[in-house]
Protein backbone atom coordinates (compact mmCIF):
# COMPACT_ATOMS: atom_id res chain seq x y z
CA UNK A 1 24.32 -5.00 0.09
CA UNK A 2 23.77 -2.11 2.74
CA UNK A 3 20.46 -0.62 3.47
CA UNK A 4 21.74 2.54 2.20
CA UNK A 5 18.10 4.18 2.45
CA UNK A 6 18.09 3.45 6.58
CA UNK A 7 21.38 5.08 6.83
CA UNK A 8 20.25 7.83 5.14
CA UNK A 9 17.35 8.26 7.45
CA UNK A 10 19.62 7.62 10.51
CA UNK A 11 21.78 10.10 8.96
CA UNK A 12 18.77 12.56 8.56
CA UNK A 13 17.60 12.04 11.89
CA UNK A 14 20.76 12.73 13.42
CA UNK A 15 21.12 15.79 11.52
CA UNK A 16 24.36 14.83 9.65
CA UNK A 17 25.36 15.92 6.06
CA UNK A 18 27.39 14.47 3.61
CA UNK A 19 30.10 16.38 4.34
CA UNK A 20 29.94 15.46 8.05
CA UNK A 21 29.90 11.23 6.82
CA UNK A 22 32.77 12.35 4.51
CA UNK A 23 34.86 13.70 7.57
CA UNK A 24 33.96 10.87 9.89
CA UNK A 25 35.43 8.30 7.86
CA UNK A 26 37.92 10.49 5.93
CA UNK A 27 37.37 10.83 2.46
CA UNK A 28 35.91 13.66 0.20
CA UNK A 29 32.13 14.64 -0.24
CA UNK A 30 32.09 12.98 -3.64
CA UNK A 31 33.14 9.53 -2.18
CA UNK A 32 31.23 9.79 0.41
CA UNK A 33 28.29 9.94 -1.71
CA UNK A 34 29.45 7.59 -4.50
CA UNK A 35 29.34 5.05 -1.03
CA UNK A 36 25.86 6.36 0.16
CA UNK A 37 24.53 5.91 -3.71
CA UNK A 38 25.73 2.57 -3.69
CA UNK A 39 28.59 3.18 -6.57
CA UNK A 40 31.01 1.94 -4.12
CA UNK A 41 31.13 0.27 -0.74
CA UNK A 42 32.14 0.94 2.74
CA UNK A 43 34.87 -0.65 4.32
CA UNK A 44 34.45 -2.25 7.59
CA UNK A 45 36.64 0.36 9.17
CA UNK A 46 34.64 3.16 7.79
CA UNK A 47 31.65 1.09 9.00
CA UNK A 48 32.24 1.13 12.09
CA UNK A 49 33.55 4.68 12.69
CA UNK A 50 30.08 5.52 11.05
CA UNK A 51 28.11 3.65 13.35
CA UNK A 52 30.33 4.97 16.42
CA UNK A 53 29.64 8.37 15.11
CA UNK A 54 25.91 8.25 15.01
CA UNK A 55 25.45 6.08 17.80
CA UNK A 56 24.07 2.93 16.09
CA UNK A 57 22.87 -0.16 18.07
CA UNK A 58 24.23 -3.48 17.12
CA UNK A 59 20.89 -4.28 15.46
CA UNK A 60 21.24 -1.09 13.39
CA UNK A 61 24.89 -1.71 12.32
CA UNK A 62 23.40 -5.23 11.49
CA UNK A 63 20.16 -3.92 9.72
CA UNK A 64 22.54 -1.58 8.04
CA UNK A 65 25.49 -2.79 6.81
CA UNK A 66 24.63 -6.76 6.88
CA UNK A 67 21.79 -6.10 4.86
């Protein structure tokens, strides 16, 4: 399961919204957060646009989403 709580802080730290996640990986606000509540999960594509988008190391993307 992802550490959803470290992407949020990445997230936060980055100063990214919701709606900016949503628009990254192309899909509404409301699935965006469904994924960052942990109602649904990412796929790898979305994944890795994600991590592209904010810039995540290897060992982030690892310690994220190979949680």
């Amino acid at each position: 399961m992802p550490n959803l709580d470290k992407l949020k802080g990445v997230m936060v730290e980055k100063g990214k919204t919701y709606a900016d996640g949503a628009r990254i990986i192309g899909c509404s606000i409301a699935s965006f957060s469904a994924k960052m509540n942990g109602k649904s999960n990412f796929t790898v594509p979305e994944a890795n646009d994600l991590s592209n988008a904010l810039g995540l190391s290897k060992e982030e993307r690892a310690d994220i989403f190979l949680a």
